[in-house]
N, C-alpha and C. Protein backbone atom coordinates (compact mmCIF):
# COMPACT_ATOMS: atom_id res chain seq x y z
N UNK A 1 0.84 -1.17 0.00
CA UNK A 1 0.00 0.00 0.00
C UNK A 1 0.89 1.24 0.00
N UNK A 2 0.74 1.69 -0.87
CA UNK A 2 1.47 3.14 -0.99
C UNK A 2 0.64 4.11 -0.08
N UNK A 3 1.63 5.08 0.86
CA UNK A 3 0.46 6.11 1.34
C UNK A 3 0.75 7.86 0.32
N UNK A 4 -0.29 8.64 0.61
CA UNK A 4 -0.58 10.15 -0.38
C UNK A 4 1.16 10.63 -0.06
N UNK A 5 0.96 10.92 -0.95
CA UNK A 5 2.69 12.20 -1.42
C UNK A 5 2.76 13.38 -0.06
N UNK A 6 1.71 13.44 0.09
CA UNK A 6 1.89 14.61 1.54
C UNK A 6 0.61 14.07 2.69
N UNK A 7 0.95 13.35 4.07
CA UNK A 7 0.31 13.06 5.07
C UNK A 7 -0.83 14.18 5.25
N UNK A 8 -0.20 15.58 5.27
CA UNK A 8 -1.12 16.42 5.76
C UNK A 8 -2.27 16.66 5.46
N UNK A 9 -1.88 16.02 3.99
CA UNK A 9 -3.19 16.80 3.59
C UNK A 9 -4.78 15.77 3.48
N UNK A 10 -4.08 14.58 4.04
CA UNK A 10 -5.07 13.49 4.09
C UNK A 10 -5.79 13.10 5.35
N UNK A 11 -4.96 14.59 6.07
CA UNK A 11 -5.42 14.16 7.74
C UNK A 11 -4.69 13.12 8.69
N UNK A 12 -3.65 12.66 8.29
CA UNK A 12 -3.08 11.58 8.55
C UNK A 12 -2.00 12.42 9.92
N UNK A 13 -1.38 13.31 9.39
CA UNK A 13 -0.29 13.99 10.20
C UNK A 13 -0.38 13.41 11.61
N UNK A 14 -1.78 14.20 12.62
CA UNK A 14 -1.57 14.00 13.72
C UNK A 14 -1.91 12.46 14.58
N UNK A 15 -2.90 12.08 13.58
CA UNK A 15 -2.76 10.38 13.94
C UNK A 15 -1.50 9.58 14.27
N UNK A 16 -0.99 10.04 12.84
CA UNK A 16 0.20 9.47 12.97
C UNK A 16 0.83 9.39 13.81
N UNK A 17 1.48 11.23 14.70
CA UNK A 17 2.03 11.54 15.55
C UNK A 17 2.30 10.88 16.64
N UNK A 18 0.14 10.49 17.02
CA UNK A 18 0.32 10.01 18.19
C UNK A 18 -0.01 8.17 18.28
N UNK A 19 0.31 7.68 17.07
CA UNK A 19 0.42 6.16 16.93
C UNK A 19 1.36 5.39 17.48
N UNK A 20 2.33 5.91 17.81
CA UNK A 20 3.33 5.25 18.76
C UNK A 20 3.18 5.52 20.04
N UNK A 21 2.92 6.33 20.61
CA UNK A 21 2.80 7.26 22.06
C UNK A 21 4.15 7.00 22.75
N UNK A 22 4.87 7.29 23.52
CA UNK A 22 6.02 7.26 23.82
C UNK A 22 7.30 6.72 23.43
N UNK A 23 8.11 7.08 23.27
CA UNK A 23 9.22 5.86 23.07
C UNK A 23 10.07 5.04 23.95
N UNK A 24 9.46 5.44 25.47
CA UNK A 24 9.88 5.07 26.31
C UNK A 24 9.04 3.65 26.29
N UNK A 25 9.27 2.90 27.23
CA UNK A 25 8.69 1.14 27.10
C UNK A 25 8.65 0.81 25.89
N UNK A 26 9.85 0.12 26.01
CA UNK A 26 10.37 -0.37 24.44
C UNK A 26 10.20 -2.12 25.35
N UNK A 27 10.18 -2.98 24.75
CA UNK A 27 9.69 -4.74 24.81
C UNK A 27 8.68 -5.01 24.78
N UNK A 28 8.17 -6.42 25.23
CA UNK A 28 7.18 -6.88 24.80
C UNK A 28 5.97 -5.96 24.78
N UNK A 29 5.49 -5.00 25.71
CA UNK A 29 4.34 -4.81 25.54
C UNK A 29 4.16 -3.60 24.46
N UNK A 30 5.33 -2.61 24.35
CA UNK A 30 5.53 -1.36 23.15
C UNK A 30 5.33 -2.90 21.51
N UNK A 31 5.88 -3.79 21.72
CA UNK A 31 5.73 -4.37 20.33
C UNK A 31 4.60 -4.82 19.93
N UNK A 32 3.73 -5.77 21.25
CA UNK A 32 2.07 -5.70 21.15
C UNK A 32 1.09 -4.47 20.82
N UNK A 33 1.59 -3.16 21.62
CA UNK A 33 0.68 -1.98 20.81
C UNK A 33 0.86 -1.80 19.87
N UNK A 34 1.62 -1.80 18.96
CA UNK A 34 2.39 -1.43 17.92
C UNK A 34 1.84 -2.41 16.98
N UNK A 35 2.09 -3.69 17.60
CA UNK A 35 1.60 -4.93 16.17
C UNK A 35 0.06 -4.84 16.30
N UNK A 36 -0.53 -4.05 16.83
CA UNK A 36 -2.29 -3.77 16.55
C UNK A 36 -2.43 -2.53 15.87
N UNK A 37 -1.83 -1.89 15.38
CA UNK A 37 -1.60 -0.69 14.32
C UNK A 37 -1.50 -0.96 13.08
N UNK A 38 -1.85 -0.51 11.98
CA UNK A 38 -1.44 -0.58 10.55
C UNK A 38 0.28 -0.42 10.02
N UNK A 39 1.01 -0.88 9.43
CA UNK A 39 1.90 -0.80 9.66
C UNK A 39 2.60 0.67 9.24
N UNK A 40 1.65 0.64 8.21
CA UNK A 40 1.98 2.18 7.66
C UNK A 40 1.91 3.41 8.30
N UNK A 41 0.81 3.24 9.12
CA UNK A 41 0.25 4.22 10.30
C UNK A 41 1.59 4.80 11.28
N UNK A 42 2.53 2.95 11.47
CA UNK A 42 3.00 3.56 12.60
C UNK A 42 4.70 4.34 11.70
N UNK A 43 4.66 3.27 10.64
CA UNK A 43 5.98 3.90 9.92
C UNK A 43 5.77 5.79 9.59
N UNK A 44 4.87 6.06 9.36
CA UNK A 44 4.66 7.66 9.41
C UNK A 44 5.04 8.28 10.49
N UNK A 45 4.52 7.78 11.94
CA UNK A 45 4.72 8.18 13.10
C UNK A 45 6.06 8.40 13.55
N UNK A 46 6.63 6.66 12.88
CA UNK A 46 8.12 6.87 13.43
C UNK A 46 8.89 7.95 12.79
N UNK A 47 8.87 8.60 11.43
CA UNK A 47 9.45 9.38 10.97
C UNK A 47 9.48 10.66 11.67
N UNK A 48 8.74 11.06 12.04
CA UNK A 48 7.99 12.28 13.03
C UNK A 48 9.16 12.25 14.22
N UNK A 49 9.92 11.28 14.24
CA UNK A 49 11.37 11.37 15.58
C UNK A 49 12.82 11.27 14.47
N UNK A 50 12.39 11.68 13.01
CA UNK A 50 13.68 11.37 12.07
C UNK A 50 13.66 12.83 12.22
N UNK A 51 15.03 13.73 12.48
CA UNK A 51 15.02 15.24 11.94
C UNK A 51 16.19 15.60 11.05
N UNK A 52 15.82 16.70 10.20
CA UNK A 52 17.06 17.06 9.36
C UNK A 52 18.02 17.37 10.28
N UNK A 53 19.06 16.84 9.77
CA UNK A 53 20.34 17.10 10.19
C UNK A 53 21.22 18.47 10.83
N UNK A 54 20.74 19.34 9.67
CA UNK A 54 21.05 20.59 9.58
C UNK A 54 20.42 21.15 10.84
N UNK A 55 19.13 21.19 10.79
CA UNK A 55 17.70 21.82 11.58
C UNK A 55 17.60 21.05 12.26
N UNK A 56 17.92 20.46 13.29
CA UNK A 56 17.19 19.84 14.35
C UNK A 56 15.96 19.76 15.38
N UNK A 57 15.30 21.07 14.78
CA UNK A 57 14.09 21.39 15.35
C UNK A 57 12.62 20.66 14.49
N UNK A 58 12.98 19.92 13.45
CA UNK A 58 12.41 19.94 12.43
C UNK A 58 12.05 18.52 11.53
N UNK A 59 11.23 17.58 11.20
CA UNK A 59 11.00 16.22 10.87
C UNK A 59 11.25 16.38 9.72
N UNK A 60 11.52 14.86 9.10
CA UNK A 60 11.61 14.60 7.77
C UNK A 60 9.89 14.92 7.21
N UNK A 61 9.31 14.57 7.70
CA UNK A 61 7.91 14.23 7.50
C UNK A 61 7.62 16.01 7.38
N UNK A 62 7.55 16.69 8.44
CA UNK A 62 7.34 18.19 8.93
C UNK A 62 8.27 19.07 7.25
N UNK A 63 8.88 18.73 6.83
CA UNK A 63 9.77 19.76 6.25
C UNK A 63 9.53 19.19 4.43
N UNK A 64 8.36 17.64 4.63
CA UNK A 64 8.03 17.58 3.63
C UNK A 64 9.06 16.68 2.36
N UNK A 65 10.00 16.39 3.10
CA UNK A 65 11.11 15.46 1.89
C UNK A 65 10.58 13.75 2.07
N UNK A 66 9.53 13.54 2.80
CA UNK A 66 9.10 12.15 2.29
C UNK A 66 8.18 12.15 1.22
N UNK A 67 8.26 11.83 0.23
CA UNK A 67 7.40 11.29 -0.60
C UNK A 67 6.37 10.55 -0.82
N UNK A 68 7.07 9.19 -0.40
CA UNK A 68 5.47 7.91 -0.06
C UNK A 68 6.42 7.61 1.15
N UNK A 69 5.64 6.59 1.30
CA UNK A 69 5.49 5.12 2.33
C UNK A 69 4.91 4.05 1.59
N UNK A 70 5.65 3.17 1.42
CA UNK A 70 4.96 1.68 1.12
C UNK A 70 5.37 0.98 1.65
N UNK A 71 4.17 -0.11 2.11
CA UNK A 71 4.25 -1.40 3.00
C UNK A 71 3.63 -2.63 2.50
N UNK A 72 4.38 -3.49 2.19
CA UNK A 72 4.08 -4.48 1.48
C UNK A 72 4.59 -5.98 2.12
N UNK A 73 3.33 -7.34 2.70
CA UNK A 73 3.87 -7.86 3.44
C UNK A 73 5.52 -7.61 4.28
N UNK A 74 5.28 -6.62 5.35
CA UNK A 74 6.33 -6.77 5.97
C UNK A 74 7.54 -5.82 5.80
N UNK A 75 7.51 -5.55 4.02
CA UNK A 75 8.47 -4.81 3.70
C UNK A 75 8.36 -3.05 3.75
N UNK A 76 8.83 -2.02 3.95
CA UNK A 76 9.01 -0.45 4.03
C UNK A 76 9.58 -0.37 2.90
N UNK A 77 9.18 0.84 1.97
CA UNK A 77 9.67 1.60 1.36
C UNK A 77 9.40 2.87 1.62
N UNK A 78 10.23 3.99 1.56
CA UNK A 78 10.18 4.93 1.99
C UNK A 78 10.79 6.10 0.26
N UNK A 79 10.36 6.94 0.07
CA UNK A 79 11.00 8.11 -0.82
C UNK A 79 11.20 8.95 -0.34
N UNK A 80 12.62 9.69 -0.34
CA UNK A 80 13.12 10.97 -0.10
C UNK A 80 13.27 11.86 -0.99
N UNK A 81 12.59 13.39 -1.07
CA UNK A 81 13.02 13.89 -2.37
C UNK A 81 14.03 15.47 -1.42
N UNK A 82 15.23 15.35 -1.84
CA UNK A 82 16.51 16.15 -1.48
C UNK A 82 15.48 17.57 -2.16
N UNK A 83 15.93 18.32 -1.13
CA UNK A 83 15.43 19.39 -1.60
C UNK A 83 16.68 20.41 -2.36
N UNK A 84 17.68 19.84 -2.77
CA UNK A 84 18.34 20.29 -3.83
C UNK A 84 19.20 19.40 -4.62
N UNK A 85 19.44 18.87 -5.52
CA UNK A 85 20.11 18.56 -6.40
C UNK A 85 21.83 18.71 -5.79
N UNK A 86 22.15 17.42 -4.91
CA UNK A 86 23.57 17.56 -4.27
C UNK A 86 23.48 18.19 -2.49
N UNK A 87 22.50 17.72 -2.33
CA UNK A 87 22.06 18.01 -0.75
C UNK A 87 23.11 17.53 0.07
N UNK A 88 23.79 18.01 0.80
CA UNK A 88 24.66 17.38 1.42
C UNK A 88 24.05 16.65 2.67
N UNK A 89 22.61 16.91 3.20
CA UNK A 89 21.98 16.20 4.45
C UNK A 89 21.36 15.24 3.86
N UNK A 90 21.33 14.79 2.73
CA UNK A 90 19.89 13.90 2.44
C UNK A 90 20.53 12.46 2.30
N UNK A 91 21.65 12.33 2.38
CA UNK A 91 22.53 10.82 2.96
C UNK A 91 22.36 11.00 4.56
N UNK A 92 22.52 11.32 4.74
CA UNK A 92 22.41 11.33 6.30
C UNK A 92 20.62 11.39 6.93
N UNK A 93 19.87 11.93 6.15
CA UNK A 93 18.74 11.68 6.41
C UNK A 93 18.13 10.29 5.87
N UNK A 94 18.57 9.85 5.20
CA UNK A 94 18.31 8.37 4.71
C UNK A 94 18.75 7.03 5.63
N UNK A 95 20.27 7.52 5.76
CA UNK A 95 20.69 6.12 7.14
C UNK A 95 19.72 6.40 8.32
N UNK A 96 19.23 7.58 8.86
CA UNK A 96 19.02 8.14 10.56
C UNK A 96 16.94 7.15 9.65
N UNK A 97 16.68 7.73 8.63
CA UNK A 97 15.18 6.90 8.34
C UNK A 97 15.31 5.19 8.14
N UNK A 98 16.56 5.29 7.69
CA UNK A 98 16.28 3.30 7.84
C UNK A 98 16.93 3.14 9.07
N UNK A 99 17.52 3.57 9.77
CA UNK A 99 17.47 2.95 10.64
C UNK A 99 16.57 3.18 12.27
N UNK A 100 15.90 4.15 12.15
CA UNK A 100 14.12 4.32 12.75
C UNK A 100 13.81 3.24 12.34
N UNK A 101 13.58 2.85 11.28
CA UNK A 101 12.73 2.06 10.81
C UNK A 101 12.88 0.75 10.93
N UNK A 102 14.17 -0.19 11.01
CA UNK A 102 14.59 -1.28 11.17
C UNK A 102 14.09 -1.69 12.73
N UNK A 103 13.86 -0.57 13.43
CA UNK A 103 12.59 -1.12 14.87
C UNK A 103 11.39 -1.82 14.33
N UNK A 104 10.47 -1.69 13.50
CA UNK A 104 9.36 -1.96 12.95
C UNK A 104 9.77 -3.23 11.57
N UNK A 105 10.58 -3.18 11.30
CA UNK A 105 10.71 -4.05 9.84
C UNK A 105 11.85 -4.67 9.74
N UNK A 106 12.09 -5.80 9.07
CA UNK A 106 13.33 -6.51 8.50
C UNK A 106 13.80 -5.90 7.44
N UNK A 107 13.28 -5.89 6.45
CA UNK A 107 13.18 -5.39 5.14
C UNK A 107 12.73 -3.78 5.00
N UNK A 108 14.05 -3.34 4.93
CA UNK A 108 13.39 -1.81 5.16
C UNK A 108 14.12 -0.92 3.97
N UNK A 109 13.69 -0.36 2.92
CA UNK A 109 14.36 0.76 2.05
C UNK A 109 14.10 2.39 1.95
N UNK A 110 14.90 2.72 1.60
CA UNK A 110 15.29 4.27 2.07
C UNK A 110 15.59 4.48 0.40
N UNK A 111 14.73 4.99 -0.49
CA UNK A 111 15.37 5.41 -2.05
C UNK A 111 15.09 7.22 -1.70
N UNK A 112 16.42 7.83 -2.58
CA UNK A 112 16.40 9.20 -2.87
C UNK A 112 15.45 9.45 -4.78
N UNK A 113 14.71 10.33 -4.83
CA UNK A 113 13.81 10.37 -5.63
C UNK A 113 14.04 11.80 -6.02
N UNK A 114 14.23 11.66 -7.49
CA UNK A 114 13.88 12.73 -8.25
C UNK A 114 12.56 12.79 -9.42
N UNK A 115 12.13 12.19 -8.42
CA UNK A 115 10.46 11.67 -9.39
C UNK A 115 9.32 13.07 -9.47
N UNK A 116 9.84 13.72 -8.98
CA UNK A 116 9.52 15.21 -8.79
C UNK A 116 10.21 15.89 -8.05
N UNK A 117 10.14 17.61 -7.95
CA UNK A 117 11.06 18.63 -7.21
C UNK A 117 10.34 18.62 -6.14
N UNK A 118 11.44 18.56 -4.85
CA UNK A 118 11.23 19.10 -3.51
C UNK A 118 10.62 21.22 -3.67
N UNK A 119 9.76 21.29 -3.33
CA UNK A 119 9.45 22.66 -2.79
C UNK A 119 9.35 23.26 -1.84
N UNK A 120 9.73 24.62 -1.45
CA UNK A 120 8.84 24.78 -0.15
C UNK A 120 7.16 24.69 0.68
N UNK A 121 6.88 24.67 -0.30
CA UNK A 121 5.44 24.43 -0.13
C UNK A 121 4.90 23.21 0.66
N UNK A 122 5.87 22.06 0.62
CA UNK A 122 5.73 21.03 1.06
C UNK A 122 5.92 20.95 2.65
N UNK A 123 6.54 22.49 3.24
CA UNK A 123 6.70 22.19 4.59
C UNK A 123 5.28 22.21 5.11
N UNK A 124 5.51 21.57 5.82
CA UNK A 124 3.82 21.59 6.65
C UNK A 124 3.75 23.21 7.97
N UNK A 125 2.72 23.22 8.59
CA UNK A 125 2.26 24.46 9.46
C UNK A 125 3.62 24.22 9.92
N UNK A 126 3.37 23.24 10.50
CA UNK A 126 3.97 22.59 11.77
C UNK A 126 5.24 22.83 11.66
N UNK A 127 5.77 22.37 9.81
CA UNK A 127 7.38 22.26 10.22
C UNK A 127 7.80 24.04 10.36
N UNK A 128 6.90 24.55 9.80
CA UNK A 128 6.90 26.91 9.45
C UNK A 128 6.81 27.14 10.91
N UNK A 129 6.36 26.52 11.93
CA UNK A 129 6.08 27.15 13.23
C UNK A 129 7.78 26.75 13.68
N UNK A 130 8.31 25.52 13.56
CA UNK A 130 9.55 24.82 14.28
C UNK A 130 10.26 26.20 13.82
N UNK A 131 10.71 26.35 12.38
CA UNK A 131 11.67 26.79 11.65
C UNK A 131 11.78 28.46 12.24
N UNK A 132 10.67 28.69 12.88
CA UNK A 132 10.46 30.34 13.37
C UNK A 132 10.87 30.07 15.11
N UNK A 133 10.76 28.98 15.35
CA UNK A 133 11.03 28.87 16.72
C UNK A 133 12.19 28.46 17.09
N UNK A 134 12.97 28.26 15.97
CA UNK A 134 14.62 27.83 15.56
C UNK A 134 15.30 28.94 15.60
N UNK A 135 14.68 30.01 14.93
CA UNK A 135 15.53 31.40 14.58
C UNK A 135 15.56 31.64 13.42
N UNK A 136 14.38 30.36 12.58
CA UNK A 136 14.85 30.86 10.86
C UNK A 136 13.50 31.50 10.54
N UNK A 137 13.33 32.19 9.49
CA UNK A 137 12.18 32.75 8.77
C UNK A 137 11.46 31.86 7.70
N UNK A 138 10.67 30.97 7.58
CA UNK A 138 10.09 30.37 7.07
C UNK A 138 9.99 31.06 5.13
N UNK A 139 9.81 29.90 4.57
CA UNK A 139 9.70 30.56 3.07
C UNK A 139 8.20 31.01 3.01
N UNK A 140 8.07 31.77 1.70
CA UNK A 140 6.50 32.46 1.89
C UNK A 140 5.64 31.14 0.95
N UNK A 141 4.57 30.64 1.22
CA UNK A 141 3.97 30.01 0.13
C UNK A 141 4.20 30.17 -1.00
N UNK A 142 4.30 29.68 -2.05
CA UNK A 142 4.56 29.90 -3.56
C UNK A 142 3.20 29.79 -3.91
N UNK A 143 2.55 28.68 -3.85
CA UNK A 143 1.23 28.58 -4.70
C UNK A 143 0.58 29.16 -4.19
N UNK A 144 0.35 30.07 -3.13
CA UNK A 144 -0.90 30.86 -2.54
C UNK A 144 -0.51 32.39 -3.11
N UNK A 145 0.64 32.76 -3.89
CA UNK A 145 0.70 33.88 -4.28
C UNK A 145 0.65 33.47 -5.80
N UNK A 146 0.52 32.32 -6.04
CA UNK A 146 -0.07 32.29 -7.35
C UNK A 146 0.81 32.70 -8.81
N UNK A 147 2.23 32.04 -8.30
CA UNK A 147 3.31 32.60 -9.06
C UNK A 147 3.60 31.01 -9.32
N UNK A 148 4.94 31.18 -10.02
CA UNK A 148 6.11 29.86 -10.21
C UNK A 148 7.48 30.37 -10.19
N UNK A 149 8.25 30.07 -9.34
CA UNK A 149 9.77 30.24 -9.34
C UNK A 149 10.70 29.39 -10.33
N UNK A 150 11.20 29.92 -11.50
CA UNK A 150 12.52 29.31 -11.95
C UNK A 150 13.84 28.91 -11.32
N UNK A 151 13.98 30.21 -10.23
CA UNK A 151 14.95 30.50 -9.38
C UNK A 151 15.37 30.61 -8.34
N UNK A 152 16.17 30.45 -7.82
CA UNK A 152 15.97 30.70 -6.57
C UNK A 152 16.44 32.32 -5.70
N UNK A 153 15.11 32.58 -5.57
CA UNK A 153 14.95 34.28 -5.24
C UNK A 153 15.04 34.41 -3.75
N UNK A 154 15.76 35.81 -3.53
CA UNK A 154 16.16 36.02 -1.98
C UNK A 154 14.83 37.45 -1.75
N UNK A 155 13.94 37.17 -0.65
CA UNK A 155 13.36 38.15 -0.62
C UNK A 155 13.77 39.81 -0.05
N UNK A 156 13.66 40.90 -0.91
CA UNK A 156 14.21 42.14 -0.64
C UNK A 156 14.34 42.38 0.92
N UNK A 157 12.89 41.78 1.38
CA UNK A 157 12.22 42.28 3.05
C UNK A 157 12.09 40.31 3.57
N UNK A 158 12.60 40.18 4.75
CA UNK A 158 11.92 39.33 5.11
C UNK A 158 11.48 39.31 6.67
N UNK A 159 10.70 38.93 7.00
CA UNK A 159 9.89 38.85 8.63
C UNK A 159 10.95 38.45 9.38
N UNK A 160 11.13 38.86 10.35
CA UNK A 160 12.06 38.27 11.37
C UNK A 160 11.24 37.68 12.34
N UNK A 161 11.86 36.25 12.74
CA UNK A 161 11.58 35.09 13.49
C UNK A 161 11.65 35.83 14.58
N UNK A 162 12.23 36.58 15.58
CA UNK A 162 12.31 36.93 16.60
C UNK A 162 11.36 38.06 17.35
N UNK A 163 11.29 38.90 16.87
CA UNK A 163 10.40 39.65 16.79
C UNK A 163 9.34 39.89 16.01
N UNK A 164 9.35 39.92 14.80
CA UNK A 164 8.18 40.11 13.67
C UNK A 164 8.28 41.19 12.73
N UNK A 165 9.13 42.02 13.11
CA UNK A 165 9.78 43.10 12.33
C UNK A 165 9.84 43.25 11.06
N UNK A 166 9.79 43.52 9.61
CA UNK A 166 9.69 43.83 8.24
C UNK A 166 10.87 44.22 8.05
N UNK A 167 11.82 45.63 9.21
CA UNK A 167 12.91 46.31 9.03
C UNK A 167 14.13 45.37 9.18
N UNK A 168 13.61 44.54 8.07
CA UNK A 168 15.25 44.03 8.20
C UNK A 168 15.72 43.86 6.47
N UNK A 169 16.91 43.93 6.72
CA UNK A 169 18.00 43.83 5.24
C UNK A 169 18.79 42.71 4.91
N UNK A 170 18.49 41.90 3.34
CA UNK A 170 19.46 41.24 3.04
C UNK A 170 21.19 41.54 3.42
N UNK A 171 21.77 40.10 4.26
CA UNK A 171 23.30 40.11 4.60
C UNK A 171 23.50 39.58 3.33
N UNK A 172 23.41 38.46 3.18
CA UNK A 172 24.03 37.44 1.97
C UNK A 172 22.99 36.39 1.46
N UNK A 173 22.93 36.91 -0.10
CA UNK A 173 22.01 35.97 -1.04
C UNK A 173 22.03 34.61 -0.64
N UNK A 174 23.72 34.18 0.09
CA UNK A 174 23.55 32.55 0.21
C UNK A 174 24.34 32.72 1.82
N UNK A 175 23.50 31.56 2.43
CA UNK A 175 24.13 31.17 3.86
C UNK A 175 24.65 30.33 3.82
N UNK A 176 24.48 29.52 5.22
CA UNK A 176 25.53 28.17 4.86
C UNK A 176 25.08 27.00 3.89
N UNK A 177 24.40 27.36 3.23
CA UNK A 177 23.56 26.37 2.45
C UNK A 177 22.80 26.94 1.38
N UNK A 178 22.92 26.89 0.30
CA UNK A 178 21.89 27.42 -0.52
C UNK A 178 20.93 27.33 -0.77
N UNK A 179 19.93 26.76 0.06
CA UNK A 179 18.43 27.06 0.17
C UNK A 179 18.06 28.04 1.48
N UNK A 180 19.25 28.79 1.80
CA UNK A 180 18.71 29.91 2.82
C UNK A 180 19.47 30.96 2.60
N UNK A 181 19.21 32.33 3.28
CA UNK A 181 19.65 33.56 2.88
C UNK A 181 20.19 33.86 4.26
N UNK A 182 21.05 35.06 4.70
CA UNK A 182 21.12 35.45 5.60
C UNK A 182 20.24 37.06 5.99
N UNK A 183 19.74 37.34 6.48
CA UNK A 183 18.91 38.64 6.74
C UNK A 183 20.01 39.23 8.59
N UNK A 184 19.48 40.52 8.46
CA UNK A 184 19.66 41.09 9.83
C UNK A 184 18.51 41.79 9.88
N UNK A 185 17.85 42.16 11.44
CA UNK A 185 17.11 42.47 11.66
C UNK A 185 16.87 44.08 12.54
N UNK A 186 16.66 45.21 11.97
CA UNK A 186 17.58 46.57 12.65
C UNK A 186 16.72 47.04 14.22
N UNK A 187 15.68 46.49 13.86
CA UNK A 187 14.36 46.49 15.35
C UNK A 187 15.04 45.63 16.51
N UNK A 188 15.03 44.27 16.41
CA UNK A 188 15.85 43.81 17.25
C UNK A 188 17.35 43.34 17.35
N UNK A 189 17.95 43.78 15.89
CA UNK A 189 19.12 43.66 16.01
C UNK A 189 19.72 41.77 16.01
N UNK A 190 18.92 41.17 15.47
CA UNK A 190 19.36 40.14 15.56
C UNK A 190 19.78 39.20 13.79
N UNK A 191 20.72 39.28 13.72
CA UNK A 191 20.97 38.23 12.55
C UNK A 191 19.88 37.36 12.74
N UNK A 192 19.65 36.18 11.05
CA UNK A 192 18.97 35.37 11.14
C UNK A 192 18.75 34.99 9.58
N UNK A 193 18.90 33.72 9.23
CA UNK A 193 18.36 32.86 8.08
C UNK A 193 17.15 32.91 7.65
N UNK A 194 16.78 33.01 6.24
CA UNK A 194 15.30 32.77 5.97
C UNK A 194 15.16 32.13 4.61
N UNK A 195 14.83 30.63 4.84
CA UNK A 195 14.50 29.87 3.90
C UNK A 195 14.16 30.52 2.68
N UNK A 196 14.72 30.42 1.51
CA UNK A 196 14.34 30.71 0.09
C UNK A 196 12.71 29.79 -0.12
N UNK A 197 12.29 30.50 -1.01
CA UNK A 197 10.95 29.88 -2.00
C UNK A 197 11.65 28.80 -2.80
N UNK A 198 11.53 27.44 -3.16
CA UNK A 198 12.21 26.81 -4.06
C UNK A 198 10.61 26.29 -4.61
């Protein structure tokens, strides 16, 4: 069974969340709750404790680079789509997801997918609330302004995570990573990253 390209939007997210309920009591009886779950149900859940590398505030699932889930007698498949072409986290997010996952399965795969482009759009509320509570500025929706990006554009003005401020000024088109910008902020004076639109 393959599950939808994005949990959220199927309602699945917070089920998921709470399909495992602790990770504490791990033996026999965490493997009995667990083996009365769908398997897919709980493989979503477990991802929800996988975080990017980079961002540690932040899920694979939340930030939108899973693709599917498939579960097929026994077996996991999982898709990752790198949200850039030469990601330097998305090996490292692949071992930290199979091996979550090798709790639940024998047979467990982790494929990187360019079966379509990673966007921002794909972060969920959830992962835009982490990323502001991190110190970064979340990207702006793309499809709700009803545009398409070729490029990757640094916004003139961007919101600052800390305060809320507008008065702040591009530092550098590229940060430590090129899917973020650096901004400063002149209200509160605080440096700070803000995710590009991809």
């Amino acid at each position: 069974m393959v599950a939808p390209q994005h949990p959220s939007s199927a309602g699945q997210v917070p089920a998921a969340r709470e399909a495992l309920g602790p990770r504490s009591g791990s033996g026999p009886d965490r493997r009995l709750r667990l083996a009365s779950k769908p398997l897919e149900t709980v493989v979503w859940a477990a991802l929800h404790d996988v975080y990017d590398p980079e961002i540690p505030t932040i899920s694979v699932v939340d930030l939108g680079v899973v693709r599917t889930v498939a579960t097929d007698n026994g077996r996991v498949t999982v898709e990752l789509l790198p949200t850039f072409v030469g990601c330097p986290a998305i090996e490292v997010m692949r071992a930290a997801v199979e091996e979550r996952l090798f709790e639940f399965a024998d047979d467990v795969s982790v494929e990187i997918s360019f079966a379509e482009p990673w966007t921002s759009d794909r972060i969920t509320a959830d992962g835009r609330a982490a990323l502001r509570e991190s110190g970064f500025a979340p990207p702006s929706p793309i499809r709700a302004n009803g545009r398409e990006l070729s490029v990757l554009p640094s916004l003139p003005v961007a919101e600052c995570p800390y305060c809320g401020s507008r008065n702040t000024t591009l530092e550098n088109a590229f940060g430590p990573t090129l899917c973020r910008a650096i901004y400063h902020c002149a209200d509160c004076r605080q440096p700070f990253e803000q995710f590009k639109e991809v």
